[in-house]
PDB file of N, CA and C in Angstrom:
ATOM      1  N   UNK A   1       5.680   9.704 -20.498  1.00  0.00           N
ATOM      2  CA  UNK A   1       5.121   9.071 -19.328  1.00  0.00           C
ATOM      3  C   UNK A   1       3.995   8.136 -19.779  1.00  0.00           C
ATOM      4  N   UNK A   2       3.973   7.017 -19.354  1.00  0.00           N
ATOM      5  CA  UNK A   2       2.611   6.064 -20.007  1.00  0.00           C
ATOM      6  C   UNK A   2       1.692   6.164 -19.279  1.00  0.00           C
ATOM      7  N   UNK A   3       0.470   6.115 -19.854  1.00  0.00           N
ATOM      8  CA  UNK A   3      -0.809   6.361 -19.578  1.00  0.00           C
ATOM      9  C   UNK A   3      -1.189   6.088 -18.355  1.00  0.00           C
ATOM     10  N   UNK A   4      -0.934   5.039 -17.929  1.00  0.00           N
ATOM     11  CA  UNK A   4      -1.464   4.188 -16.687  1.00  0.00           C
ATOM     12  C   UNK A   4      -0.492   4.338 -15.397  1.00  0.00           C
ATOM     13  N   UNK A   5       0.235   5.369 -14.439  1.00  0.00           N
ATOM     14  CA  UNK A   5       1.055   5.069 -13.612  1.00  0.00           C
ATOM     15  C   UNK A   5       0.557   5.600 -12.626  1.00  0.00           C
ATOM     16  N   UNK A   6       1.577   5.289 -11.572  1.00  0.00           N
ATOM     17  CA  UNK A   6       1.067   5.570  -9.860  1.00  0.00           C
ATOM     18  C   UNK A   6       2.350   6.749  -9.329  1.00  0.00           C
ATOM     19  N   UNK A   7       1.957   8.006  -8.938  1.00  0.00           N
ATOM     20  CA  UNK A   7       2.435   8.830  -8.587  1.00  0.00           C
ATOM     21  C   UNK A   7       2.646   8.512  -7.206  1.00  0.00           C
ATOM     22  N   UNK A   8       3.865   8.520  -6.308  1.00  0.00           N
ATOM     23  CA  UNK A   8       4.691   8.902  -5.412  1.00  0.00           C
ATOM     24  C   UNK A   8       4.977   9.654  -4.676  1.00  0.00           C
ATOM     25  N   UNK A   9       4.505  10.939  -4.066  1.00  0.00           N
ATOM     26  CA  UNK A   9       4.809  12.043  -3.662  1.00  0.00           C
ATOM     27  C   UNK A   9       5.017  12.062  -2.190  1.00  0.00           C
ATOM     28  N   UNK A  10       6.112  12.575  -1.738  1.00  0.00           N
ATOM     29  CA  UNK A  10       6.422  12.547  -0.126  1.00  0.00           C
ATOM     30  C   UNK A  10       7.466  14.104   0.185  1.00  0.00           C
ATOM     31  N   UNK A  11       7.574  14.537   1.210  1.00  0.00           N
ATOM     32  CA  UNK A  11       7.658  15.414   1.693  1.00  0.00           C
ATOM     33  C   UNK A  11       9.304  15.605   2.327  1.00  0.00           C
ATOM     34  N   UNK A  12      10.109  16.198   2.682  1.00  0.00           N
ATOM     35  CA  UNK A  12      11.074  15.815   3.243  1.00  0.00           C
ATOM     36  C   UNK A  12      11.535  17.919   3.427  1.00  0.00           C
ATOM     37  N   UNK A  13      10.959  17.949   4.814  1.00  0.00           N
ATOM     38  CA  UNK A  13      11.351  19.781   4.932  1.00  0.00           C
ATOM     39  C   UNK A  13       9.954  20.055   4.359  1.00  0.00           C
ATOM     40  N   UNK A  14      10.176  21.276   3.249  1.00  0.00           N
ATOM     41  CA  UNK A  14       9.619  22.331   2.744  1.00  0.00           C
ATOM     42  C   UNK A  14       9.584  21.513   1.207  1.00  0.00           C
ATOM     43  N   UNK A  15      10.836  20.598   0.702  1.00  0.00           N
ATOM     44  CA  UNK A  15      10.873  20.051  -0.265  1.00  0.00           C
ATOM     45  C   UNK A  15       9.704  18.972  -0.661  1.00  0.00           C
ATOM     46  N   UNK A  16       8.696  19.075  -1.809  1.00  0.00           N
ATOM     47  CA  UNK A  16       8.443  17.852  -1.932  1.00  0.00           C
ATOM     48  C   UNK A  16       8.578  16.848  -3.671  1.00  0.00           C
ATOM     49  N   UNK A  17       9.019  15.651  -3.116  1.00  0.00           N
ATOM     50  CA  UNK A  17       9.371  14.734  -4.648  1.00  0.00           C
ATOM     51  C   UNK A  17       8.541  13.470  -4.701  1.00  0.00           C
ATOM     52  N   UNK A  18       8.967  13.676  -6.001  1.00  0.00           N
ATOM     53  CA  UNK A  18       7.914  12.744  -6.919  1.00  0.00           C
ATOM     54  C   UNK A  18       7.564  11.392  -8.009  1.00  0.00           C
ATOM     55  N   UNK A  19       7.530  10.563  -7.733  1.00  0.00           N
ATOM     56  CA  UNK A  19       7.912   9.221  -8.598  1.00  0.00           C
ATOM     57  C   UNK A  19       6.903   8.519  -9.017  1.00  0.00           C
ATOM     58  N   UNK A  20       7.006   8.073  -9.973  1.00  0.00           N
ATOM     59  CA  UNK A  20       5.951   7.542 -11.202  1.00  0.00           C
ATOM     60  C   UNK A  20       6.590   6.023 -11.976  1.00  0.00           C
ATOM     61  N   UNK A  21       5.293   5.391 -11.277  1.00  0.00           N
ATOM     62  CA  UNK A  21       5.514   3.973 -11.412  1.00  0.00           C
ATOM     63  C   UNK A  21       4.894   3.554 -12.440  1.00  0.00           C
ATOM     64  N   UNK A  22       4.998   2.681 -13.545  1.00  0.00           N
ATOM     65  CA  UNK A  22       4.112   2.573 -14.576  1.00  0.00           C
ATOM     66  C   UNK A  22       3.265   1.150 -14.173  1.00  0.00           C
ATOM     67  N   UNK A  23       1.889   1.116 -14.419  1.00  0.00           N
ATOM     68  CA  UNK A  23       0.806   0.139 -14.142  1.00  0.00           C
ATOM     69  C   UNK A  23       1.439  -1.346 -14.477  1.00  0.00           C
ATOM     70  N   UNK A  24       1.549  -1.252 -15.722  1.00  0.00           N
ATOM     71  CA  UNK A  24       1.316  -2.122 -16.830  1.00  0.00           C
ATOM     72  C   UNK A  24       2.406  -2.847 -16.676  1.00  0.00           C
ATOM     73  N   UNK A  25       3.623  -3.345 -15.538  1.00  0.00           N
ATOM     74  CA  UNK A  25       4.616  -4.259 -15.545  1.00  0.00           C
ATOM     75  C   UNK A  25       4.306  -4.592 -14.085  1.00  0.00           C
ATOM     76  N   UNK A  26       5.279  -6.097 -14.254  1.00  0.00           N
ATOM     77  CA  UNK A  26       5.344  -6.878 -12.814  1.00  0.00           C
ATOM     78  C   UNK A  26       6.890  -5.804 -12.207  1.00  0.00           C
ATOM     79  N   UNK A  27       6.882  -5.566 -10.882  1.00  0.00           N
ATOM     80  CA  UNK A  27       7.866  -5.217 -10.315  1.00  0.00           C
ATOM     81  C   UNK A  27       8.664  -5.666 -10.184  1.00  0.00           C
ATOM     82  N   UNK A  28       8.808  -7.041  -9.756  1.00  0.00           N
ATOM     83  CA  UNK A  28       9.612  -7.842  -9.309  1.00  0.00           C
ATOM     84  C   UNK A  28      10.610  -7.642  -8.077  1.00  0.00           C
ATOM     85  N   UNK A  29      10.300  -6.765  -7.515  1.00  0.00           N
ATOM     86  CA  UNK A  29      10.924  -6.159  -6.508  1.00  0.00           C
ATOM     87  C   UNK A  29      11.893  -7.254  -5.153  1.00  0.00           C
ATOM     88  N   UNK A  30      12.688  -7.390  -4.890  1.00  0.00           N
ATOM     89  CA  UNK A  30      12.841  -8.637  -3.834  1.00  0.00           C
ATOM     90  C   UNK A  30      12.896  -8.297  -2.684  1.00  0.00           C
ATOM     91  N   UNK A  31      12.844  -9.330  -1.144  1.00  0.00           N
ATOM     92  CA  UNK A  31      12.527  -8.948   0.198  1.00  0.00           C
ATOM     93  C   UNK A  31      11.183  -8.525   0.634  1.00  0.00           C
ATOM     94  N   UNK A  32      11.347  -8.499   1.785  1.00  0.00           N
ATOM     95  CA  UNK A  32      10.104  -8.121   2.374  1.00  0.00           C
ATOM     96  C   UNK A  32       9.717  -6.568   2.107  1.00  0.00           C
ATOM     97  N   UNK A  33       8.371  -6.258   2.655  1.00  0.00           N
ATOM     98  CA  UNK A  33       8.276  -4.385   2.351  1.00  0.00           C
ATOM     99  C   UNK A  33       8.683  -3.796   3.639  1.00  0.00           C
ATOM    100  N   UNK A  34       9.532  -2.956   3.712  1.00  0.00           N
ATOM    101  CA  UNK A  34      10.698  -2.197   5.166  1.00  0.00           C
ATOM    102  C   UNK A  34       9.944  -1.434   5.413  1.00  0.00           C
ATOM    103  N   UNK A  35      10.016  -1.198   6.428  1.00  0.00           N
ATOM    104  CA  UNK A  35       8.847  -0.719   7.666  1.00  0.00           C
ATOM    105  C   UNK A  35       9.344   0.642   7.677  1.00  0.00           C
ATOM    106  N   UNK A  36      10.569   1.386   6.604  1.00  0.00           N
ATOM    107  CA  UNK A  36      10.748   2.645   6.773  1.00  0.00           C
ATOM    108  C   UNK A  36      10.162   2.936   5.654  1.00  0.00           C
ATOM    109  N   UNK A  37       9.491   2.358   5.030  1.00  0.00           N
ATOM    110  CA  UNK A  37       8.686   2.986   3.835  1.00  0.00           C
ATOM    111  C   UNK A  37       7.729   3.602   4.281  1.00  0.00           C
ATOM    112  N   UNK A  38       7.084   3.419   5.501  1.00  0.00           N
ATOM    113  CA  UNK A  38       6.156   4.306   6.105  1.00  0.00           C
ATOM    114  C   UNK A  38       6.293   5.813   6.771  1.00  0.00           C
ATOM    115  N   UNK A  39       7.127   6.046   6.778  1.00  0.00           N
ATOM    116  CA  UNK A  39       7.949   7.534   6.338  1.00  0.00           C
ATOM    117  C   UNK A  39       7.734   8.208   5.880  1.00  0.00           C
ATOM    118  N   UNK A  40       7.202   7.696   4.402  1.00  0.00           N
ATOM    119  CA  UNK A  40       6.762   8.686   3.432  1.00  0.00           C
ATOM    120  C   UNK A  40       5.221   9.353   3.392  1.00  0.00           C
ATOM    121  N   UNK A  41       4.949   9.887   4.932  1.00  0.00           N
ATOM    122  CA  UNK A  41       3.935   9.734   5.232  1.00  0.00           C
ATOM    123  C   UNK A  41       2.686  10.844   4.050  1.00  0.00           C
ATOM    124  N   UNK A  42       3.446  11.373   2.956  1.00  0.00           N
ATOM    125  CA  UNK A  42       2.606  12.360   2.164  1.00  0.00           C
ATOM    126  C   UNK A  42       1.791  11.365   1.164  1.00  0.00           C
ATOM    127  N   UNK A  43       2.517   9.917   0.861  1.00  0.00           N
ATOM    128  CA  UNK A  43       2.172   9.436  -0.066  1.00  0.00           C
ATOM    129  C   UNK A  43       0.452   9.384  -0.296  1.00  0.00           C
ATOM    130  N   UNK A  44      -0.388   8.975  -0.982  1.00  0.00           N
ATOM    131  CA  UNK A  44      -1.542   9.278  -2.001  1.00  0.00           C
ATOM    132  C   UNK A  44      -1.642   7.884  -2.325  1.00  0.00           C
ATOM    133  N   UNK A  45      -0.447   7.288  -3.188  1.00  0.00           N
ATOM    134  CA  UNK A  45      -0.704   6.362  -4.039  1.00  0.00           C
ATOM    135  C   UNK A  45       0.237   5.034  -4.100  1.00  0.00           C
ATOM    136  N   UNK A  46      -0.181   4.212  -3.431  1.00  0.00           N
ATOM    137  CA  UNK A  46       1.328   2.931  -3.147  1.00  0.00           C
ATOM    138  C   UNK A  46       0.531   2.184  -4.321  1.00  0.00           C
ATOM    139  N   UNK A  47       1.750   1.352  -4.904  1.00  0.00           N
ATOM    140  CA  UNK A  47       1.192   0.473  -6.087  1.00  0.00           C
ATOM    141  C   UNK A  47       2.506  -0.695  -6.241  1.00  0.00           C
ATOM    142  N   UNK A  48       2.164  -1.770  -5.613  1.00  0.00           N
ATOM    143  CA  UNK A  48       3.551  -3.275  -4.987  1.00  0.00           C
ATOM    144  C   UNK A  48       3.258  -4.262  -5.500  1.00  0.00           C
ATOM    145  N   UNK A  49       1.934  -4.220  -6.650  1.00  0.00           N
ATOM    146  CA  UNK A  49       1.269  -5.625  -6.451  1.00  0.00           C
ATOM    147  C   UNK A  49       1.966  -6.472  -7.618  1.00  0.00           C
ATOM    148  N   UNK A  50       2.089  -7.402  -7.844  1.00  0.00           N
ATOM    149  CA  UNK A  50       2.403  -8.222  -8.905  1.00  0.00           C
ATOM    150  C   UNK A  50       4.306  -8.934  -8.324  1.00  0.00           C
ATOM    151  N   UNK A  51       4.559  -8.514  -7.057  1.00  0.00           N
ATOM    152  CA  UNK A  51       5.620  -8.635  -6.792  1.00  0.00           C
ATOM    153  C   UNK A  51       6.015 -10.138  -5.712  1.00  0.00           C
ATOM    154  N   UNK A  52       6.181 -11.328  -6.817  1.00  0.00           N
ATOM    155  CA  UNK A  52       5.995 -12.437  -5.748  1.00  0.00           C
ATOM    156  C   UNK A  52       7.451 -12.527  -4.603  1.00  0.00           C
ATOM    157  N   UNK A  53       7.776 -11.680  -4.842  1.00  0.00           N
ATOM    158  CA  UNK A  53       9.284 -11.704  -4.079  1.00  0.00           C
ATOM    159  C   UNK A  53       9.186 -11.085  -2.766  1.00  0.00           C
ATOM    160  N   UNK A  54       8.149 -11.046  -2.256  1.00  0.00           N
ATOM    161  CA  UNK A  54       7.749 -10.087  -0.905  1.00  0.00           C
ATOM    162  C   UNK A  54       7.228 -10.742   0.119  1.00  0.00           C
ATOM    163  N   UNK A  55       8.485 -12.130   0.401  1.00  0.00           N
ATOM    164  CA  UNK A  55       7.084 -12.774   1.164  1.00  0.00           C
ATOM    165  C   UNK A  55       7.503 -12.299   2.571  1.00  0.00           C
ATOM    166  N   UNK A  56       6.212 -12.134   3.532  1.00  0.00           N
ATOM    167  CA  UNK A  56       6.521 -11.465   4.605  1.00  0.00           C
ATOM    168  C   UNK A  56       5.305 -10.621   4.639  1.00  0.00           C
ATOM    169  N   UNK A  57       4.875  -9.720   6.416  1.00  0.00           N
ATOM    170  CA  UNK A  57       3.705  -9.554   6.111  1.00  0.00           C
ATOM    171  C   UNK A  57       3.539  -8.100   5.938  1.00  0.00           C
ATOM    172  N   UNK A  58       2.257  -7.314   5.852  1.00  0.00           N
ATOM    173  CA  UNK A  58       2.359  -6.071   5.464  1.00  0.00           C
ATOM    174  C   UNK A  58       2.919  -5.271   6.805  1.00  0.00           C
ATOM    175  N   UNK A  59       3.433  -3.778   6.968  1.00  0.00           N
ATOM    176  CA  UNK A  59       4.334  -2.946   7.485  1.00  0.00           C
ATOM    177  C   UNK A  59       3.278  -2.869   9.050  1.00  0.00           C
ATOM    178  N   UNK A  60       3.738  -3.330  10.440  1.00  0.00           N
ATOM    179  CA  UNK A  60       2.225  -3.152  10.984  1.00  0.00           C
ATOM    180  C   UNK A  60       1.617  -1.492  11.381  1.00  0.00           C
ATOM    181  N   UNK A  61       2.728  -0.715  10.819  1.00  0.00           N
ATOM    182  CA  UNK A  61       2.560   0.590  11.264  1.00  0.00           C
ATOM    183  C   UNK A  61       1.942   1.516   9.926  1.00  0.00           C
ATOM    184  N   UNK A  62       1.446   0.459   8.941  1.00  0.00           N
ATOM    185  CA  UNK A  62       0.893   1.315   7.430  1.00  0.00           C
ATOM    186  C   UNK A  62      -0.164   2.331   7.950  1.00  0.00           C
ATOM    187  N   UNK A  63      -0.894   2.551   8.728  1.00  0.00           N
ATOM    188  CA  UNK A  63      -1.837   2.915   9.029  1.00  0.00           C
ATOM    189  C   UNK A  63      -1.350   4.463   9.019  1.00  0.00           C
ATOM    190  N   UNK A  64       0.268   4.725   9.318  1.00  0.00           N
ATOM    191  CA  UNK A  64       0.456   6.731   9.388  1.00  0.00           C
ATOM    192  C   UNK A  64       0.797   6.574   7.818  1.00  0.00           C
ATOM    193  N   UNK A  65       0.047   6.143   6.459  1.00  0.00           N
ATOM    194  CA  UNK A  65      -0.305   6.602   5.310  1.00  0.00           C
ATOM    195  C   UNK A  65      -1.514   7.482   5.021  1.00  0.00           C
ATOM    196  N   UNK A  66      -2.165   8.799   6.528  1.00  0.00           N
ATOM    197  CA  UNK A  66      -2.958   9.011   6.611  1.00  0.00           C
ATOM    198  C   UNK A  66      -3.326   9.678   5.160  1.00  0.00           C
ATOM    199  N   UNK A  67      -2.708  10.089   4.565  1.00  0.00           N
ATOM    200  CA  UNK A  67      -2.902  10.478   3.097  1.00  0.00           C
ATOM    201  C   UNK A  67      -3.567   9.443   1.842  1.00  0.00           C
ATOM    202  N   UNK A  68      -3.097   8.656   2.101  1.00  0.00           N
ATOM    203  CA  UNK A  68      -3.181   7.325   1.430  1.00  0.00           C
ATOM    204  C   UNK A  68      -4.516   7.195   0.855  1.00  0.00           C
ATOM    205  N   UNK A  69      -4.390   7.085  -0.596  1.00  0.00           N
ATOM    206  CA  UNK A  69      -5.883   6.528  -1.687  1.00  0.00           C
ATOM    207  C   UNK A  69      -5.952   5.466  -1.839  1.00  0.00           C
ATOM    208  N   UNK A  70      -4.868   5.376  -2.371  1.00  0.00           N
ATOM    209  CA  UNK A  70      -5.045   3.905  -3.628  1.00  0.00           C
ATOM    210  C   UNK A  70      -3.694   2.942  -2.735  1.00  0.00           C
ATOM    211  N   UNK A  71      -4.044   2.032  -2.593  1.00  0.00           N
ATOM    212  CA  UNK A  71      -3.230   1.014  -2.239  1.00  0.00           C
ATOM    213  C   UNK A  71      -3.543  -0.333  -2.744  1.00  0.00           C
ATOM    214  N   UNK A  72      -2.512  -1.006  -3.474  1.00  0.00           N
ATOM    215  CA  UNK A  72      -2.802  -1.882  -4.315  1.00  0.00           C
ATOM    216  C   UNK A  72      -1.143  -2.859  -4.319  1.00  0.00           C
ATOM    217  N   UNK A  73      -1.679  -3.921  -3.493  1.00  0.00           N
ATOM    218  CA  UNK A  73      -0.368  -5.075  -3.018  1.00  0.00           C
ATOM    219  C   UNK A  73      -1.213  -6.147  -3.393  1.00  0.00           C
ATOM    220  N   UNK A  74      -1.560  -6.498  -4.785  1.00  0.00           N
ATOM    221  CA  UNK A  74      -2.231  -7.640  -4.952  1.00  0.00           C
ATOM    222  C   UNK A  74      -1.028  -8.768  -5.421  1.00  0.00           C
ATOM    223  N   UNK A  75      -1.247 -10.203  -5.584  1.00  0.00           N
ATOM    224  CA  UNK A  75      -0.103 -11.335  -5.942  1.00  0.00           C
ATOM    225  C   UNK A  75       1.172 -10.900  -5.788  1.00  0.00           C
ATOM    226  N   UNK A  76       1.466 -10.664  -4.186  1.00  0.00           N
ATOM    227  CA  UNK A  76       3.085 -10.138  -3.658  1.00  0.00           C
ATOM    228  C   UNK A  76       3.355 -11.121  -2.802  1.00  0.00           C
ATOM    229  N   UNK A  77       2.716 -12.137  -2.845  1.00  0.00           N
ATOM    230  CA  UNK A  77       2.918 -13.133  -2.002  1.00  0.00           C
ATOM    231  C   UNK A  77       3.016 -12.895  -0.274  1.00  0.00           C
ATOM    232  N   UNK A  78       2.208 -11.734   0.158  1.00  0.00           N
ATOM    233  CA  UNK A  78       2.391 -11.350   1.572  1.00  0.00           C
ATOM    234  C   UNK A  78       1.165 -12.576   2.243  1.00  0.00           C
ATOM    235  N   UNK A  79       2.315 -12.364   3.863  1.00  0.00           N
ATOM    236  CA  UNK A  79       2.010 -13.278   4.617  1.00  0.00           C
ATOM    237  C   UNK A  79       1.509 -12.555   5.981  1.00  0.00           C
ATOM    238  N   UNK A  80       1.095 -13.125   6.963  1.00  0.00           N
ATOM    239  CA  UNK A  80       0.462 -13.106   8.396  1.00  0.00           C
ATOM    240  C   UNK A  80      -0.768 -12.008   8.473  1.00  0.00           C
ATOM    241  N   UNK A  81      -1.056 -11.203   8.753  1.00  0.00           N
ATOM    242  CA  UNK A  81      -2.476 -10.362   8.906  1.00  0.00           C
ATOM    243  C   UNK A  81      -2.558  -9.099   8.602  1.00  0.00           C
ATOM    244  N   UNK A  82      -3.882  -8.672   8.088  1.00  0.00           N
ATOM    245  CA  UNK A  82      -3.772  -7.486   7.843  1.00  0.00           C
ATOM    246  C   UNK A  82      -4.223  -6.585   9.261  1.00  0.00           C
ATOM    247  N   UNK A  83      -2.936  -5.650   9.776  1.00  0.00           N
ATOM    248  CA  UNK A  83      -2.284  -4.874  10.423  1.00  0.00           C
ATOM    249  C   UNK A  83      -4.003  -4.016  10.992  1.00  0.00           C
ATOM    250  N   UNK A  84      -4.323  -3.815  12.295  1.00  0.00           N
ATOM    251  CA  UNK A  84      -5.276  -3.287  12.683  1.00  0.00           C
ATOM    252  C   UNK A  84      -4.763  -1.501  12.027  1.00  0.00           C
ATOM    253  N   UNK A  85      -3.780  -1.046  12.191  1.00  0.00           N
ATOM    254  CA  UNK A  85      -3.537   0.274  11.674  1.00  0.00           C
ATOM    255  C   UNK A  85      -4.016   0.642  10.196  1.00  0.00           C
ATOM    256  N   UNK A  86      -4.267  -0.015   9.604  1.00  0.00           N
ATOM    257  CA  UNK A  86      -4.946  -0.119   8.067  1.00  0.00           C
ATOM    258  C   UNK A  86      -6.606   0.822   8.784  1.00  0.00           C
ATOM    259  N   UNK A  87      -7.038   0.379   9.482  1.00  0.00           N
ATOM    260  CA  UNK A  87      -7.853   1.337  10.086  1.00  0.00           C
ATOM    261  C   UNK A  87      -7.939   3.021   9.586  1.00  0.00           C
ATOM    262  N   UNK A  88      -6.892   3.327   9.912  1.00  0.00           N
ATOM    263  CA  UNK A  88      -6.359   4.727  10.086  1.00  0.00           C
ATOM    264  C   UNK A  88      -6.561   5.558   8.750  1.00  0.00           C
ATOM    265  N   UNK A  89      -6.517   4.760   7.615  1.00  0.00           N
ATOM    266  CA  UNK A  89      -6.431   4.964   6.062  1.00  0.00           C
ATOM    267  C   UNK A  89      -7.687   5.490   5.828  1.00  0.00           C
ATOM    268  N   UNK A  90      -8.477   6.749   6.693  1.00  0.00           N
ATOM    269  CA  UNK A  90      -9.719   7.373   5.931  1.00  0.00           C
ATOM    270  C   UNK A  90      -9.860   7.566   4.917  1.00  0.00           C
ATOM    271  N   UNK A  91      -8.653   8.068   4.386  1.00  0.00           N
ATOM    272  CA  UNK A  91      -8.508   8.602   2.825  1.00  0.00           C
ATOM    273  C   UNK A  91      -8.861   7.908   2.034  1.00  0.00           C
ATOM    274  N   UNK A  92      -8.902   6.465   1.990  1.00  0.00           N
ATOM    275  CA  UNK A  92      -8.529   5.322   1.278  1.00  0.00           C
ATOM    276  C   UNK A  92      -9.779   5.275   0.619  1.00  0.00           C
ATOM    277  N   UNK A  93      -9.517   5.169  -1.054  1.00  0.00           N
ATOM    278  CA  UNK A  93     -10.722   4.698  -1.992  1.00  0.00           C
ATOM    279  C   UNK A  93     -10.291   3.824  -2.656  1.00  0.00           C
ATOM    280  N   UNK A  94      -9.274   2.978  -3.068  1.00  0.00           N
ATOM    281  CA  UNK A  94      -9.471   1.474  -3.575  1.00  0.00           C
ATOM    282  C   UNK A  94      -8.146   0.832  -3.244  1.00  0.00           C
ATOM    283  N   UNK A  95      -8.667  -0.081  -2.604  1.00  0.00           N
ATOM    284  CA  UNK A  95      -7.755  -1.330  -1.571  1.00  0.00           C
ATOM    285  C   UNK A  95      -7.776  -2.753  -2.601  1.00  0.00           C
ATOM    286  N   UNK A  96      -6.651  -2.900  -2.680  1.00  0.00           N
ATOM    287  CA  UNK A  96      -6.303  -4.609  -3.465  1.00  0.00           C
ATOM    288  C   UNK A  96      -5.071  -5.428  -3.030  1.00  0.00           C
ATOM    289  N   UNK A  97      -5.574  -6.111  -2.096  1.00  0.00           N
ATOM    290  CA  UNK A  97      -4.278  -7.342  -1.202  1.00  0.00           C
ATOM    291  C   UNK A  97      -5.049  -8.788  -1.581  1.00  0.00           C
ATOM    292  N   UNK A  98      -5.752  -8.940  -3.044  1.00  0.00           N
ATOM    293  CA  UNK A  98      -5.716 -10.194  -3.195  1.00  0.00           C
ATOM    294  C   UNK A  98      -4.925 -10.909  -3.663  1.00  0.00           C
ATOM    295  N   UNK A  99      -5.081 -12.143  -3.970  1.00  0.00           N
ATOM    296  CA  UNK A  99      -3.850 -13.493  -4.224  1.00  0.00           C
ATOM    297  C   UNK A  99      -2.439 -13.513  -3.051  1.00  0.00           C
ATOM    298  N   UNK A 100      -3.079 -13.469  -2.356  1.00  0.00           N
ATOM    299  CA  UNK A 100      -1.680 -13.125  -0.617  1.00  0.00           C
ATOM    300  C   UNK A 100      -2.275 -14.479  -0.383  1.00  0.00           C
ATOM    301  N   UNK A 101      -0.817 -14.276   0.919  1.00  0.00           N
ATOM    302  CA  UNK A 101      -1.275 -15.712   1.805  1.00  0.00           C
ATOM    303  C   UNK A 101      -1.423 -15.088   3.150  1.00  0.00           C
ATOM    304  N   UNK A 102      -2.945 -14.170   3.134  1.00  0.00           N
ATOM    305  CA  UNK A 102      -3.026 -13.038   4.475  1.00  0.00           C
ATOM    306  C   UNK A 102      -3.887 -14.183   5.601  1.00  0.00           C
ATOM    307  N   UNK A 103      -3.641 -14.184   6.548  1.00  0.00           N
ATOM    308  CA  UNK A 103      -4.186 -14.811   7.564  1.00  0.00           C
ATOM    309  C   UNK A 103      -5.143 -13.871   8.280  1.00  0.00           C
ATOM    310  N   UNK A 104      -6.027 -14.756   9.212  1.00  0.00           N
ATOM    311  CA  UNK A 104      -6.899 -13.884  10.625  1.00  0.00           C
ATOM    312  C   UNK A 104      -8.160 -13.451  10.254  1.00  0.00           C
ATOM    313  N   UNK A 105      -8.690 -12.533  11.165  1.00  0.00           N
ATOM    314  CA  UNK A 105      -9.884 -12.059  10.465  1.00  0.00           C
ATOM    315  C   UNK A 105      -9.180 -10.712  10.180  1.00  0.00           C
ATOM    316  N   UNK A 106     -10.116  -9.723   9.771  1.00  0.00           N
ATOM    317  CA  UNK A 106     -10.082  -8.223   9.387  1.00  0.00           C
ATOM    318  C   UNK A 106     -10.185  -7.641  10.161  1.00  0.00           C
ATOM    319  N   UNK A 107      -9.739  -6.683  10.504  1.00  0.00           N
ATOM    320  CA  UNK A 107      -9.801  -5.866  11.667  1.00  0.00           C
ATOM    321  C   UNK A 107     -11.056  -4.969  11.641  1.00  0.00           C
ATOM    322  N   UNK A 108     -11.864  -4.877  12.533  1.00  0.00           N
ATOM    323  CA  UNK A 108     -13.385  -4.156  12.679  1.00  0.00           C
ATOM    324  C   UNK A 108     -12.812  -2.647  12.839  1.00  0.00           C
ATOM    325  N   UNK A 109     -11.917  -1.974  12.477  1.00  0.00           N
ATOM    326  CA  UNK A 109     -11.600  -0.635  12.420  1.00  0.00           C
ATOM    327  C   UNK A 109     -11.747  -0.534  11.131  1.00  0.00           C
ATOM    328  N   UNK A 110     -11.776  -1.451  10.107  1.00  0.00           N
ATOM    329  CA  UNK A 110     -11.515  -1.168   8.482  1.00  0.00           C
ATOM    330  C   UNK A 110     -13.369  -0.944   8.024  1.00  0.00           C
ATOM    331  N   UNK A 111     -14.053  -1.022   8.966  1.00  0.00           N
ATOM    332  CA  UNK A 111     -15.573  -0.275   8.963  1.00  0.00           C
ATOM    333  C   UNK A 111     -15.465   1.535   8.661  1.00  0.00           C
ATOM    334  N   UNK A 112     -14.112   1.965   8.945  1.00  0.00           N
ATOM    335  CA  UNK A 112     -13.953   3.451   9.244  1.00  0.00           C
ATOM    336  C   UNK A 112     -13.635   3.718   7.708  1.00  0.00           C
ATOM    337  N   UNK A 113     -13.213   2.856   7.340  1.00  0.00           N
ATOM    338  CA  UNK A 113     -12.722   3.279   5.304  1.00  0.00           C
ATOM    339  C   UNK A 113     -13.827   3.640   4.770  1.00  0.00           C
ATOM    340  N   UNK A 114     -14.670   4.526   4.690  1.00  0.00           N
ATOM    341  CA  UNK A 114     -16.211   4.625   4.188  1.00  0.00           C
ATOM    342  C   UNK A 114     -16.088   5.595   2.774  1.00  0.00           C
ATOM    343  N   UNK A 115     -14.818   5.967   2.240  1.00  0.00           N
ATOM    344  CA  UNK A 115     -14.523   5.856   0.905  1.00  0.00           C
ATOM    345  C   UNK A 115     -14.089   5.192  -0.226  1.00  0.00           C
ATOM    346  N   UNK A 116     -13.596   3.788   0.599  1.00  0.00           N
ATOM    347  CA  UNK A 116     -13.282   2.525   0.272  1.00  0.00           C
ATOM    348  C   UNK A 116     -13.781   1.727  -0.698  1.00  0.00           C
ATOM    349  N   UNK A 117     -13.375   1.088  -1.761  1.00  0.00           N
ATOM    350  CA  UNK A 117     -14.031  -0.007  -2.443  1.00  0.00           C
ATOM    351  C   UNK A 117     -12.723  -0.779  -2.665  1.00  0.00           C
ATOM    352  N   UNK A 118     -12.813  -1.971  -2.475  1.00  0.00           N
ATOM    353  CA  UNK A 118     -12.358  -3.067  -3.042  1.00  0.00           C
ATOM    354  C   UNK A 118     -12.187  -3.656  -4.382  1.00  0.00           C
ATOM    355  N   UNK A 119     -11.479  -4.414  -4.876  1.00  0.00           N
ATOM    356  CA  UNK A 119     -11.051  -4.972  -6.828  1.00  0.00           C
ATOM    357  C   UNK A 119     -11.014  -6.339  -6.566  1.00  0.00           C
TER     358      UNK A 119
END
């Protein structure tokens, strides 16, 4: 396993599984990010960034990642605003959606992230 990766973990029943993304490559992933990825509501740790193939904007329902730490969608080429439900992300200690083409202002609920730091 290499040093640097982003663990995955989601729930499904009584069962829970586990996936490990390594830091250190571009994803390249294509399409937009599907709004059933928010499903995985156990996740901890999303890690999308480096993926210019995503244009389109973030999920507006991210916010039931109430688990959610680390979220990191930096140069994915996302578009239109960041989603007032981002709010919801108490958990959240380091947020990175730079190099986007994010529009609007910020939503005054993202005052509630008070474990939060930014990259």
């Amino acid at each position: 396993m290499p040093d640097r990766y982003v663990e995955f973990e989601y729930r499904f029943g009584a069962k829970v599984s586990k996936v490990f993304a390594p830091l250190d490559r571009v994803n390249l992933l294509n399409g937009t990010i599907p709004e059933f990825i928010t499903n995985l509501s156990e996740l901890t740790q999303l890690e999308l960034g480096f993926n210019p193939y995503f244009p389109g904007p973030l999920p507006s329902n991210l916010g039931c990642f109430i688990k959610l730490q680390y979220l990191w969608i930096a140069n994915s080429n996302l578009t239109g605003s960041i989603p007032y439900s981002m709010g919801n992300l108490v958990q959240l200690k380091n947020l990175d959606l730079s190099n986007n083409c994010l529009i609007g202002s910020i939503p005054i609920n993202i005052g509630r992230l008070k474990k939060c730091r930014t990259d």
